[in-house]
C-alpha atoms as a PDB file:
ATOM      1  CA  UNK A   1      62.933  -5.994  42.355  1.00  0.00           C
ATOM      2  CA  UNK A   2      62.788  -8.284  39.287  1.00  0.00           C
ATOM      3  CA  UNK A   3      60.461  -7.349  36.297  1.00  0.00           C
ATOM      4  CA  UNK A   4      58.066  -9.897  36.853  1.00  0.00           C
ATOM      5  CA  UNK A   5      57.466  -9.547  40.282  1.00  0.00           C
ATOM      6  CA  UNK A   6      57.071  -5.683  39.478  1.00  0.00           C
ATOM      7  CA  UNK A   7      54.665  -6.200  36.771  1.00  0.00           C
ATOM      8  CA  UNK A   8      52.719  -8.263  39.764  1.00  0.00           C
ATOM      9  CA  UNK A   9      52.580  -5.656  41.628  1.00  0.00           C
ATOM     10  CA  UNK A  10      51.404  -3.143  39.794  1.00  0.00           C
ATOM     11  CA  UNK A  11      48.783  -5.400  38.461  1.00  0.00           C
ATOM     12  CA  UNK A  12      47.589  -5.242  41.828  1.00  0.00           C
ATOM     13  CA  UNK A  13      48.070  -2.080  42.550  1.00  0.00           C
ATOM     14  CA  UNK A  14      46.150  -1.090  39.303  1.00  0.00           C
ATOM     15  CA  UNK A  15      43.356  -3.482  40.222  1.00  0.00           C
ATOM     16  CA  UNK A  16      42.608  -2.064  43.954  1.00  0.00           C
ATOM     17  CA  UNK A  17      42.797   1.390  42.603  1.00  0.00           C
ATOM     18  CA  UNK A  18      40.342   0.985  40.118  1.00  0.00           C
ATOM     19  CA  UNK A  19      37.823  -0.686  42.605  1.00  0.00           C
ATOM     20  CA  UNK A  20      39.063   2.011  45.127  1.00  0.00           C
ATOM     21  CA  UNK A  21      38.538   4.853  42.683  1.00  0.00           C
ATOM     22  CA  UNK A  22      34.865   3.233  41.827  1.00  0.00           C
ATOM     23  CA  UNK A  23      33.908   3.099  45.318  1.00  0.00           C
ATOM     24  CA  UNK A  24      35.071   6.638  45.894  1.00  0.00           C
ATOM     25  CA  UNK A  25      33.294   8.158  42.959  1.00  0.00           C
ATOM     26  CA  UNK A  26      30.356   6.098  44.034  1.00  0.00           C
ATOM     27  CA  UNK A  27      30.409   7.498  47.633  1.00  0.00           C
ATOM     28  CA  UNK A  28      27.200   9.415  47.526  1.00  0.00           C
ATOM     29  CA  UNK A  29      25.612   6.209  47.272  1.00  0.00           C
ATOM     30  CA  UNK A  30      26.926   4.703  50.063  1.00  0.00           C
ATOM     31  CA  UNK A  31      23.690   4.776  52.262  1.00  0.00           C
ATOM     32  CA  UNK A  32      21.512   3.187  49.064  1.00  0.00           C
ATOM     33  CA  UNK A  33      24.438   0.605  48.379  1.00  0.00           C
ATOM     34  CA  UNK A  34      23.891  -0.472  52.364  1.00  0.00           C
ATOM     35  CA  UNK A  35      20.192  -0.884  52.445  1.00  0.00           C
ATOM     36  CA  UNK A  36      20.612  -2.683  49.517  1.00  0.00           C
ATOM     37  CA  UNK A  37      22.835  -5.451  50.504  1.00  0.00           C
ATOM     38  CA  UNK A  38      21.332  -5.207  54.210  1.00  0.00           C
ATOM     39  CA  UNK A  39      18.232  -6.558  52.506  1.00  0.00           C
ATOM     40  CA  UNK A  40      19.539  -9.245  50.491  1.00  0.00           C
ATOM     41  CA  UNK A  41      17.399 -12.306  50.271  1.00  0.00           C
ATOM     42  CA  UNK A  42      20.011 -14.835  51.824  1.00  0.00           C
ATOM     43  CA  UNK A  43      18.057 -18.003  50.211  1.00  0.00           C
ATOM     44  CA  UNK A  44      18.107 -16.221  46.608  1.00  0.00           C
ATOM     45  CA  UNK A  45      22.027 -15.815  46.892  1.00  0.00           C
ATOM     46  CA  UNK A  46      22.217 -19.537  48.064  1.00  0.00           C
ATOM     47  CA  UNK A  47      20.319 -20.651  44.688  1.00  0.00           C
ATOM     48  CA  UNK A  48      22.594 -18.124  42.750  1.00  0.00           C
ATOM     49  CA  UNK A  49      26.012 -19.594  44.353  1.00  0.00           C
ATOM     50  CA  UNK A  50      24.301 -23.187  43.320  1.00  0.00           C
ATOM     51  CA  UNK A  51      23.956 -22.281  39.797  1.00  0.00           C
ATOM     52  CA  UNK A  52      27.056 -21.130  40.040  1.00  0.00           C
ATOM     53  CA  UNK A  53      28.325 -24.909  41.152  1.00  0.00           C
ATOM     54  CA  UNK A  54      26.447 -25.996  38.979  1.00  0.00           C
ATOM     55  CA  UNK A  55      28.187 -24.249  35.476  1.00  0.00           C
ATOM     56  CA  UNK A  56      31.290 -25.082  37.080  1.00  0.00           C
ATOM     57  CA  UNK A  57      30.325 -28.828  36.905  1.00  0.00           C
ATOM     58  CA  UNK A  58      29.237 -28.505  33.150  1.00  0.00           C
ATOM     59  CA  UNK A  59      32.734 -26.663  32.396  1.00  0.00           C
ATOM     60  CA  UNK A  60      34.398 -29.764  33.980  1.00  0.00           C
ATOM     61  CA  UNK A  61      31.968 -32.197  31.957  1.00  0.00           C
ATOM     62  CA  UNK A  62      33.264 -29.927  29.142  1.00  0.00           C
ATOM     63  CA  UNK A  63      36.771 -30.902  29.359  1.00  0.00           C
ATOM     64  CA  UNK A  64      36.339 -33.894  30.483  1.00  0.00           C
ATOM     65  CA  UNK A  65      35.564 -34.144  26.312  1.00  0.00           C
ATOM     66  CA  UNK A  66      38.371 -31.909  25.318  1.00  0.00           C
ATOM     67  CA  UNK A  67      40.599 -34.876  26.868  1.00  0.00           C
ATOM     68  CA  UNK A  68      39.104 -37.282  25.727  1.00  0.00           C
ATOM     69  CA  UNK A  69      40.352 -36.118  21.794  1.00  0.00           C
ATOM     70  CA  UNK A  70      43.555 -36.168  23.421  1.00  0.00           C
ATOM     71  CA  UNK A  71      42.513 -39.601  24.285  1.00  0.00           C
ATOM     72  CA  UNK A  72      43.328 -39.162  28.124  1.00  0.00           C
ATOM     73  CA  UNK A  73      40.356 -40.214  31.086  1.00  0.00           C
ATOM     74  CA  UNK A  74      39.550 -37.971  33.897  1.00  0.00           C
ATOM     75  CA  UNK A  75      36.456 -38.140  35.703  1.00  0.00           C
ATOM     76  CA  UNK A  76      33.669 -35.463  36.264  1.00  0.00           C
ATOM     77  CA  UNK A  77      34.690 -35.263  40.280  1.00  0.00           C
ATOM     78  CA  UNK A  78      38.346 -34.844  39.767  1.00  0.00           C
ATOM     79  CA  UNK A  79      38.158 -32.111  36.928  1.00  0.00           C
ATOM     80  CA  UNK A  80      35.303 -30.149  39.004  1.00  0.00           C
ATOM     81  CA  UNK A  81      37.777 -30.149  41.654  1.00  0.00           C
ATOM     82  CA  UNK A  82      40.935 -28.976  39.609  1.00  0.00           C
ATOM     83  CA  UNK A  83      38.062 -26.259  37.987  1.00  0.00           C
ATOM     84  CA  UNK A  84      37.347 -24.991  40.768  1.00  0.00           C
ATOM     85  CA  UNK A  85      41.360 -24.941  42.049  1.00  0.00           C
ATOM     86  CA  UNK A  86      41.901 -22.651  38.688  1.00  0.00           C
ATOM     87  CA  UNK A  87      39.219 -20.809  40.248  1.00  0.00           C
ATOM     88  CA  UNK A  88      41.326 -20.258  43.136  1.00  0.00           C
ATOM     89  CA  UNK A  89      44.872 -19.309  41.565  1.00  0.00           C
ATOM     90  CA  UNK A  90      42.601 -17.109  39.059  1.00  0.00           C
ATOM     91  CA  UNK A  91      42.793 -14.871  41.711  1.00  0.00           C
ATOM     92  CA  UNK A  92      46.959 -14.374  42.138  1.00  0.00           C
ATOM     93  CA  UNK A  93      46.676 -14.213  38.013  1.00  0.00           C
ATOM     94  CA  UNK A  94      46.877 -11.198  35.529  1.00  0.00           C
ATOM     95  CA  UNK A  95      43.363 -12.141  33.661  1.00  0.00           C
ATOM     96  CA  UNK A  96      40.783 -14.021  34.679  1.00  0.00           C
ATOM     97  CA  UNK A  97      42.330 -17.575  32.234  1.00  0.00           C
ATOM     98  CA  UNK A  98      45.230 -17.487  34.832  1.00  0.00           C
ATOM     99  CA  UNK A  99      43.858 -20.531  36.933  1.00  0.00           C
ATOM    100  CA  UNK A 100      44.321 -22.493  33.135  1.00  0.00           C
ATOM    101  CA  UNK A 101      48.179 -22.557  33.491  1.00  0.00           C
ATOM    102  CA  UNK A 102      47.462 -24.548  36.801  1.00  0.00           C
ATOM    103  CA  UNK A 103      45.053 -26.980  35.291  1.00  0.00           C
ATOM    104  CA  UNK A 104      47.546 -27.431  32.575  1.00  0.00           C
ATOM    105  CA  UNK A 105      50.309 -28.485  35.181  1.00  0.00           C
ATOM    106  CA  UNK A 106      47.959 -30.744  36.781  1.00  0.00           C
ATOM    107  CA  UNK A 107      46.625 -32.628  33.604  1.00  0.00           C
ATOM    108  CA  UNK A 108      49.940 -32.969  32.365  1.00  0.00           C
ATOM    109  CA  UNK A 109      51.156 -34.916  35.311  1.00  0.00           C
ATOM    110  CA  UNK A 110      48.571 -37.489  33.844  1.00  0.00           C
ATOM    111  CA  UNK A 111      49.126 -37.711  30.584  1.00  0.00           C
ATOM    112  CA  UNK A 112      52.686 -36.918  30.581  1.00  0.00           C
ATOM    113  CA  UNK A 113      53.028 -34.426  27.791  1.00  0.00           C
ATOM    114  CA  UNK A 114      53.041 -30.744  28.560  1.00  0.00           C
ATOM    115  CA  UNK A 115      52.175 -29.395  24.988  1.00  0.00           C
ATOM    116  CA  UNK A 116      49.182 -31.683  24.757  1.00  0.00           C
ATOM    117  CA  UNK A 117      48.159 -30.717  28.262  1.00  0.00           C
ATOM    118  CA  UNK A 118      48.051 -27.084  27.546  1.00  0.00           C
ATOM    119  CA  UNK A 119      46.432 -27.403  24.301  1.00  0.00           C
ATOM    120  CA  UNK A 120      43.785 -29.254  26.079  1.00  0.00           C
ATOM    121  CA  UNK A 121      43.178 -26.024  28.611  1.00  0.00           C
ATOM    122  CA  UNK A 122      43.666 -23.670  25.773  1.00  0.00           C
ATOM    123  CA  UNK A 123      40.949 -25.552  23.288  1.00  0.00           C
ATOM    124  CA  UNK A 124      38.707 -25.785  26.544  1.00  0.00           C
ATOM    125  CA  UNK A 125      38.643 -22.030  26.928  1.00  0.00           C
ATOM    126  CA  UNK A 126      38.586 -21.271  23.188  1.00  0.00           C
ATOM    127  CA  UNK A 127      34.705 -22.859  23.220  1.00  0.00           C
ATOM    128  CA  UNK A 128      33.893 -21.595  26.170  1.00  0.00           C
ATOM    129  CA  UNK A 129      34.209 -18.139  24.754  1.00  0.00           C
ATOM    130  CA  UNK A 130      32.985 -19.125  21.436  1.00  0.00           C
ATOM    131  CA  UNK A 131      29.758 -19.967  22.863  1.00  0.00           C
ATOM    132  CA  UNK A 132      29.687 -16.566  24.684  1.00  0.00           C
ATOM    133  CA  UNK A 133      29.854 -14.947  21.503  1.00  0.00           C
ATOM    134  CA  UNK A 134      27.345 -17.392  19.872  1.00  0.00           C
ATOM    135  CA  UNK A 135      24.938 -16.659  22.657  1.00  0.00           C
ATOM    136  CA  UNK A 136      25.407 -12.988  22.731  1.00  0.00           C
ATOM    137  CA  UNK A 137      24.947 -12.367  19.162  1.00  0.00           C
ATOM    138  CA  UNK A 138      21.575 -14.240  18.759  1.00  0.00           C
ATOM    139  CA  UNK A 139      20.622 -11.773  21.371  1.00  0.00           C
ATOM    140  CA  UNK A 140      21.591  -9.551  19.834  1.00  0.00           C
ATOM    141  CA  UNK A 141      20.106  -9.998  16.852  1.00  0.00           C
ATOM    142  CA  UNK A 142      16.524 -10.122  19.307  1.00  0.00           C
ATOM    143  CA  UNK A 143      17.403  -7.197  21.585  1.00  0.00           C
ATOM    144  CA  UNK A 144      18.916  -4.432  18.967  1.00  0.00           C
ATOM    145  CA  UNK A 145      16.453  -2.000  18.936  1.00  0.00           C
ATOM    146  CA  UNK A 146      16.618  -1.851  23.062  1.00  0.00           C
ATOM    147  CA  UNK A 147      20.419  -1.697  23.078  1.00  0.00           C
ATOM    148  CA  UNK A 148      21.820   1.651  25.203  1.00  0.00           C
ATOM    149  CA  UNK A 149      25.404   1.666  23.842  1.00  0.00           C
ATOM    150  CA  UNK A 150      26.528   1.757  20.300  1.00  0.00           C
ATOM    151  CA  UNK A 151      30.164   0.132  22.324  1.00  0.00           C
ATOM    152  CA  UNK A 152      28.196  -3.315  22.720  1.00  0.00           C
ATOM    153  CA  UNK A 153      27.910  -3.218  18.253  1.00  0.00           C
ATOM    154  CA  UNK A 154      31.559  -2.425  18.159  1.00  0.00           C
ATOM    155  CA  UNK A 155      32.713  -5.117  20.961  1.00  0.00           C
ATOM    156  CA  UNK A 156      30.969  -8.304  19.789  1.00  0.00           C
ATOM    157  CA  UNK A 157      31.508  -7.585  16.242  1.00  0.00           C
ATOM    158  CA  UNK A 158      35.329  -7.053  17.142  1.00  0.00           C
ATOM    159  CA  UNK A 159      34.804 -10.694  19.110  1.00  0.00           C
ATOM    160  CA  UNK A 160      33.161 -12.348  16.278  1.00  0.00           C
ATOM    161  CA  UNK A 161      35.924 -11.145  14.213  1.00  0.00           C
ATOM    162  CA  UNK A 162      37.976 -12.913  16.217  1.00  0.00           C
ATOM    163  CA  UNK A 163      36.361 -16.047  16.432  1.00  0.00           C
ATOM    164  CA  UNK A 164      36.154 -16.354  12.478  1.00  0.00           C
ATOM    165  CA  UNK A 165      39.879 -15.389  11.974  1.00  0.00           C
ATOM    166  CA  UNK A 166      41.060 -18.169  14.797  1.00  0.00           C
ATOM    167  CA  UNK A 167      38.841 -20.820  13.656  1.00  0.00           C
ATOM    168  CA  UNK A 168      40.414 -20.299   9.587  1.00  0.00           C
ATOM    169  CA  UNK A 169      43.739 -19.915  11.137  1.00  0.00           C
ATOM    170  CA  UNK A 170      43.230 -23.347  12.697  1.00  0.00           C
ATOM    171  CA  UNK A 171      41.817 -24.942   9.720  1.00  0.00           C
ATOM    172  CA  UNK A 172      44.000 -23.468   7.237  1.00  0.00           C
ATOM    173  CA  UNK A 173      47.701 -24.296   7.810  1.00  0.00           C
ATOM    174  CA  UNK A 174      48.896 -22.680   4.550  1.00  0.00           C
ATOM    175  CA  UNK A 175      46.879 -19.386   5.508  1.00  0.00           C
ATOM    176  CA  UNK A 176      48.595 -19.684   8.909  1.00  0.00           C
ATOM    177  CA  UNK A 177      51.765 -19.538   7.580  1.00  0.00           C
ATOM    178  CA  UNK A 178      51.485 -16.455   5.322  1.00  0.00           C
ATOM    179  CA  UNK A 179      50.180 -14.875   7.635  1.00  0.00           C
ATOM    180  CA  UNK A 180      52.900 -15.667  10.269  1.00  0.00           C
ATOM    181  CA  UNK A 181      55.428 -14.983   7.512  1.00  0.00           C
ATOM    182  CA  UNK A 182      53.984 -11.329   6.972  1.00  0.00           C
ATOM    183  CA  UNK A 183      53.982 -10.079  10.345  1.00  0.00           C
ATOM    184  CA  UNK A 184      57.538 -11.769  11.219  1.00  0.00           C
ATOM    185  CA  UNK A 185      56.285 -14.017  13.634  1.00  0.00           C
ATOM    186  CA  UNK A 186      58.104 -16.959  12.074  1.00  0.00           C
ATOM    187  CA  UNK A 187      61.496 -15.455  12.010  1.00  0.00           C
ATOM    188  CA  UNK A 188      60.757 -14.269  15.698  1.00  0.00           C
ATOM    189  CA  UNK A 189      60.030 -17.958  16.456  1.00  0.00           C
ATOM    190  CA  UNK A 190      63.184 -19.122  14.664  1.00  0.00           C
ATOM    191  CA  UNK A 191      65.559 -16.799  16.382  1.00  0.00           C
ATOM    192  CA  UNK A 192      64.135 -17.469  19.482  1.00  0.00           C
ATOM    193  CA  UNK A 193      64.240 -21.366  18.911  1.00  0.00           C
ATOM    194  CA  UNK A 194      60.402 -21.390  19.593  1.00  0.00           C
ATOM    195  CA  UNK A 195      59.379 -22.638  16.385  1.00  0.00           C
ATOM    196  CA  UNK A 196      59.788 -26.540  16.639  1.00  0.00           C
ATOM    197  CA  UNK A 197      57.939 -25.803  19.899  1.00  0.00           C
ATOM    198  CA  UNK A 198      55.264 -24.092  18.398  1.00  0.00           C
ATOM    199  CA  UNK A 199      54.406 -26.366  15.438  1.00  0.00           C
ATOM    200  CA  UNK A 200      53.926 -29.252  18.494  1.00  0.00           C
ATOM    201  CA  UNK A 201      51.497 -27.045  19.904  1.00  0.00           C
ATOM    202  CA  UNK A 202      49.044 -25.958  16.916  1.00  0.00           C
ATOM    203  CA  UNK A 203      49.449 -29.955  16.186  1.00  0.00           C
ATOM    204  CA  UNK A 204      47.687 -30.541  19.316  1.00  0.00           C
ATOM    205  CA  UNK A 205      45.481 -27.644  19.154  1.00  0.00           C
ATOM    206  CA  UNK A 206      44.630 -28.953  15.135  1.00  0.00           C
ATOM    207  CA  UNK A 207      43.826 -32.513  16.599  1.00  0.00           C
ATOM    208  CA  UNK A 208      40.590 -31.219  17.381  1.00  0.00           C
ATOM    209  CA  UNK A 209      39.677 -30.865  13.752  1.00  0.00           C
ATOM    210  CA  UNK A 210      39.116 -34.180  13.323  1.00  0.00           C
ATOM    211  CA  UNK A 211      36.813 -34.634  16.305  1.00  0.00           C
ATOM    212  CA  UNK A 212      33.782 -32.528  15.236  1.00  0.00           C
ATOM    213  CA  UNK A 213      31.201 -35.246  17.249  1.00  0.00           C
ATOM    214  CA  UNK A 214      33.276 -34.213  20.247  1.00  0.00           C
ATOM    215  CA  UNK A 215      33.539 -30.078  19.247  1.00  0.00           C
ATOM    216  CA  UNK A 216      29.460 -30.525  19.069  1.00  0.00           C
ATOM    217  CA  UNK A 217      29.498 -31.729  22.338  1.00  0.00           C
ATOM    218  CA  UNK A 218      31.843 -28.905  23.800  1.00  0.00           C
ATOM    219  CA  UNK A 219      29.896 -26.373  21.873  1.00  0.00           C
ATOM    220  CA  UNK A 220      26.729 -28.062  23.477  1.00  0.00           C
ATOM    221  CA  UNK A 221      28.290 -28.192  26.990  1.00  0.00           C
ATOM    222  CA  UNK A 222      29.425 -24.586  27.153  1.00  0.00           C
ATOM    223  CA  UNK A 223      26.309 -22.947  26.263  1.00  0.00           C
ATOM    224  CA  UNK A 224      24.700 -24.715  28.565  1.00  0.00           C
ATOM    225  CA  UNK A 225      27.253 -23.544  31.623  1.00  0.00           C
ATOM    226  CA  UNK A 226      27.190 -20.012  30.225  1.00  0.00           C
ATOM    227  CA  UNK A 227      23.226 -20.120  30.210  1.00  0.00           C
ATOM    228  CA  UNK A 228      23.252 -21.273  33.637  1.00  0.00           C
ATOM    229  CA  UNK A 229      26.184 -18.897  35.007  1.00  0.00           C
ATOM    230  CA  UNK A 230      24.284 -16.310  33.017  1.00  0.00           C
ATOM    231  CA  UNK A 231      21.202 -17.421  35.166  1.00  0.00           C
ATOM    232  CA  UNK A 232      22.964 -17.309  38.635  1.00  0.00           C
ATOM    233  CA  UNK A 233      23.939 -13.421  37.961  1.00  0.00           C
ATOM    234  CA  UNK A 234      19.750 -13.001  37.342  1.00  0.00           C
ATOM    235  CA  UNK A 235      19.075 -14.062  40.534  1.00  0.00           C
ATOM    236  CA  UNK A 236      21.631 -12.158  41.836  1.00  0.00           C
ATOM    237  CA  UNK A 237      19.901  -9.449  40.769  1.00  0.00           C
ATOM    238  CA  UNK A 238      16.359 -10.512  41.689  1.00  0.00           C
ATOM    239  CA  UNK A 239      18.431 -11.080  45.403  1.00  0.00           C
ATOM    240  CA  UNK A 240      18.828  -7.722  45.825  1.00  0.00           C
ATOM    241  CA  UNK A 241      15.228  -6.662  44.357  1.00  0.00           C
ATOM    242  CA  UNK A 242      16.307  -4.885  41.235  1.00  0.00           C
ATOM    243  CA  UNK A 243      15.205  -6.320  37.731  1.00  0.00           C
ATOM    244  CA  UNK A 244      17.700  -6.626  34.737  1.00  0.00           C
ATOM    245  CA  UNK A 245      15.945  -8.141  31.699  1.00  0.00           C
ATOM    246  CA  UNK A 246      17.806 -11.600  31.063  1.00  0.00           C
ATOM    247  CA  UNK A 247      18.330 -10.870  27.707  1.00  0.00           C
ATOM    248  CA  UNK A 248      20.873  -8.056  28.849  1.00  0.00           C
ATOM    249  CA  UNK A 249      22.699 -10.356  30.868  1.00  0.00           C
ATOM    250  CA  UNK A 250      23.249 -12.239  27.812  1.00  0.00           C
ATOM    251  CA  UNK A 251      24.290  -9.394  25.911  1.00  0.00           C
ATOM    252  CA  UNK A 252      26.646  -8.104  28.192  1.00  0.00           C
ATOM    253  CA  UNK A 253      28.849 -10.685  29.752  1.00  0.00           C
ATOM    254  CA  UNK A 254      30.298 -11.800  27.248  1.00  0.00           C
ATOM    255  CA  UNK A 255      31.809  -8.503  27.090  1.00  0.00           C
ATOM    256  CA  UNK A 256      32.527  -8.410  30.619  1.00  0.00           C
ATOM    257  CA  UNK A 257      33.926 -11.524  30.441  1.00  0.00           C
ATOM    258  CA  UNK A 258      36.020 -10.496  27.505  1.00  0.00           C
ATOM    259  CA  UNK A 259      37.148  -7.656  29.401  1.00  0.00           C
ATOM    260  CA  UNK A 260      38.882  -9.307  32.444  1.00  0.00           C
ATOM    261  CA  UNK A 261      40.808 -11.481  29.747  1.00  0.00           C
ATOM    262  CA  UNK A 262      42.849  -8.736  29.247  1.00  0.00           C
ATOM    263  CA  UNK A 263      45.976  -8.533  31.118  1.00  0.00           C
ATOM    264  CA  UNK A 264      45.511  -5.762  33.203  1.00  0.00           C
ATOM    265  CA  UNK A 265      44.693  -6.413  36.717  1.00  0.00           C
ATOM    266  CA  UNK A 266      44.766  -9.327  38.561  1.00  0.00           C
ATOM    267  CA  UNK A 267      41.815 -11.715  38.000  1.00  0.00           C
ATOM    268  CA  UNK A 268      40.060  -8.681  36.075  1.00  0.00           C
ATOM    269  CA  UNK A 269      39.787  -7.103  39.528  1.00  0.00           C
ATOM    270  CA  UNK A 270      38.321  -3.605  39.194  1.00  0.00           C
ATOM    271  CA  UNK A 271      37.365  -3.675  35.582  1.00  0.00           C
ATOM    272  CA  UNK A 272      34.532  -6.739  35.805  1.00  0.00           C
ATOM    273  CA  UNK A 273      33.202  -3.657  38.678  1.00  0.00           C
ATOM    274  CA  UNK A 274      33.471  -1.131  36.275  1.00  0.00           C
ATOM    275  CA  UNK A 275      32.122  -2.856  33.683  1.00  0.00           C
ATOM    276  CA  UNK A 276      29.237  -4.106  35.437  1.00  0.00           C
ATOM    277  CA  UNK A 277      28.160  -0.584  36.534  1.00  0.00           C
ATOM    278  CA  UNK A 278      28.859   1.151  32.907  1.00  0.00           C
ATOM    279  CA  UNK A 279      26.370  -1.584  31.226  1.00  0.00           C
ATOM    280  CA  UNK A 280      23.821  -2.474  33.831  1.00  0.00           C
ATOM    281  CA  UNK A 281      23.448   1.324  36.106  1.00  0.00           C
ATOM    282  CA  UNK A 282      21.125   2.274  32.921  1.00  0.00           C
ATOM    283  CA  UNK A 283      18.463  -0.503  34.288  1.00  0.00           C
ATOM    284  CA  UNK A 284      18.900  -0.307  38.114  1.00  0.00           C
ATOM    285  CA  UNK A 285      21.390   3.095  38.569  1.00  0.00           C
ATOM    286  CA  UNK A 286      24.643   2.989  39.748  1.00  0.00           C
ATOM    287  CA  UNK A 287      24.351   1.673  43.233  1.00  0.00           C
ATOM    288  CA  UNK A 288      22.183  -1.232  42.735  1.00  0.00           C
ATOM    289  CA  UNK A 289      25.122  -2.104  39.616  1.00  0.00           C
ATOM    290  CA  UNK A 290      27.821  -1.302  42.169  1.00  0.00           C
ATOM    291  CA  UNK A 291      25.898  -3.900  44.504  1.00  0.00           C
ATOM    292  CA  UNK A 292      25.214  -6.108  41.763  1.00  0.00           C
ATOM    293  CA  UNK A 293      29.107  -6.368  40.783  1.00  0.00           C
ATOM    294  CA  UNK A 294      29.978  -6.571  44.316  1.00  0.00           C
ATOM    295  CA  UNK A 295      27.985  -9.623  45.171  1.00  0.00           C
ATOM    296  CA  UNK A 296      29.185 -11.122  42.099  1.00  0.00           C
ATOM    297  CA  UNK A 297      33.013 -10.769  43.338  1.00  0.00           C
ATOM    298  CA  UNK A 298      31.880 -12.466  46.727  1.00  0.00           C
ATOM    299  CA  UNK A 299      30.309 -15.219  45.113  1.00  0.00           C
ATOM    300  CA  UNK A 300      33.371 -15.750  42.807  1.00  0.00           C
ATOM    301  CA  UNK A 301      36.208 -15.417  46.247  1.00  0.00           C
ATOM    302  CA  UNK A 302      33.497 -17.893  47.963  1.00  0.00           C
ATOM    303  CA  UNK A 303      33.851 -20.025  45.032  1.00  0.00           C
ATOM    304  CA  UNK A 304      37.400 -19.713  45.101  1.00  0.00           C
ATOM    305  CA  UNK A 305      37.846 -20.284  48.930  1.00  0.00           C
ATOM    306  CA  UNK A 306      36.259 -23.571  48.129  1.00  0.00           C
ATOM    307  CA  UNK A 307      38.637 -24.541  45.464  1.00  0.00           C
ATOM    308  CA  UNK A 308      41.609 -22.970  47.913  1.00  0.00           C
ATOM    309  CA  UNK A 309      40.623 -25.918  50.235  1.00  0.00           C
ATOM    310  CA  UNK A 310      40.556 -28.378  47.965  1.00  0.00           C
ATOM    311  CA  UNK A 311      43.789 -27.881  47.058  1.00  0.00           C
ATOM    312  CA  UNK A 312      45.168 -28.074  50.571  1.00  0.00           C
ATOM    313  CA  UNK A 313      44.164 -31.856  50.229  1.00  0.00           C
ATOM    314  CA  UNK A 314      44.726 -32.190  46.508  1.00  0.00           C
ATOM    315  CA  UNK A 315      47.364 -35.512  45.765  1.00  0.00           C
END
């Protein structure tokens, strides 16, 4: 068997394991996990799944922007559809940015440039988690004192710290390149004939500089999706009777969502679970979390189903 398709399959192996191994340590709460989602309000998970839609259609209004730096038109129907077809692949993917290498395929069939295509995806997702980590911190700078794990200071500060050293990195060419020098990434690059390649790439990821109306509007645009994702999962809650303040949900999923970047499992399969019942089992116990995460995943495969059927009659 090749490497890659090994690494695939351990992926998944790794990711049904972990929910399997959840589950199983969860067992004793089988018969509470069962009433639960026996008595979930139908009509509150419909309004959920809509504001679910509805980010989605923001995220594609969102890079319907980032394109149009790269001075390429799509409209709002055909990138909601191609969204929601990353949606789909996401799930075959190590991480949950897989479905991005397919919208990158697919935009640069239209504007004809695969560097600029991908830089287009990658700038897209770089602001939608910047504004998770812009939304998160205000909160947390509102919900310290009621914070239950010291691990949530640690992980956005370690995020932030991120954000700041990509955004100088992008700015700063010169700073860039020392740092590149330092840690041998440039002679890597050379010897691997990468480097012509990769100064094409932070070109078109730089372009973006120069467009700060449009990075307003991005930064705008994502908050706004995140707000209203972050809104679905409290009514998923409020679906299944339990209560998590709001402000935790804002506080947390960034950090969730951080977490099934990683590449791991497939489509952060069995850590998002995990996640979602370390954090949240402190306000509603472990089996209305377990729930919680559970209904989440079904709203996210429903999602995706819809975006597998669009791409059956995508041209």
């Amino acid at each position: 068997m090749r490497k890659p398709k090994l690494t695939v399959v351990l992926r998944i192996l790794l990711s049904l394991s972990l929910l399997a191994l959840l589950l199983w340590l969860g067992r004793e709460n089988f018969a509470k996990i069962r009433q639960l989602l026996s008595s979930l309000n139908l009509s509150v998970f419909t309004l959920a799944f809509l504001l679910f839609i509805i980010s989605i259609i923001f995220m594609a209004w969102r890079l319907r922007i980032v394109l149009a730096a790269q001075e390429t038109s799509f409209s709002i129907k055909d990138l909601f559809s191609l969204t929601l077809i990353g949606h789909f692949f996401t799930n075959f993917m190590p991480t949950s940015v897989g479905g991005d290498l397919v919208k990158g395929y697919y935009i640069s069939r239209r504007i004809k440039s695969k560097i600029s295509s991908y830089a287009s995806v990658f700038v897209d997702r770089i602001m939608g988690m910047f504004s998770l980590i812009l939304i998160a911190s205000i909160d947390l700078l509102i919900m310290r004192k009621d914070i239950e794990h010291k691990f949530i200071f640690w992980a956005l500060g370690l995020l932030l710290l991120f954000c700041i050293i990509f955004t100088l990195l992008l700015i700063n060419r010169k700073l860039l390149k020392r740092i590149g020098g330092s840690l041998g990434l440039l002679r890597l690059l050379r010897s691997l004939k990468l480097d012509s390649l990769a100064q094409k790439a932070y070109v078109s990821v730089n372009v973006y500089t120069n467009h700060k109306k449009k990075l307003l509007q991005m930064l705008i645009l994502s908050i706004a999706a995140q707000f209203i994702a972050f809104f679905a999962i409290y009514i998923l809650s409020n679906s299944l009777s339990v209560y998590i303040p709001f402000g935790k949900i804002l506080l947390v999923m960034p950090i969730i969502a951080a977490l099934c970047m990683l590449p791991v499992t497939m489509n952060g399969l069995g850590l998002r679970e995990w996640a979602f019942v370390f954090f949240f089992s402190p306000n509603v116990g472990e089996a209305a979390a377990l729930s919680l995460s559970l209904l989440y995943l079904a709203m996210f495969l429903l999602t995706s189903l819809i975006g597998g059927i669009i791409y059956l009659f995508w041209r």
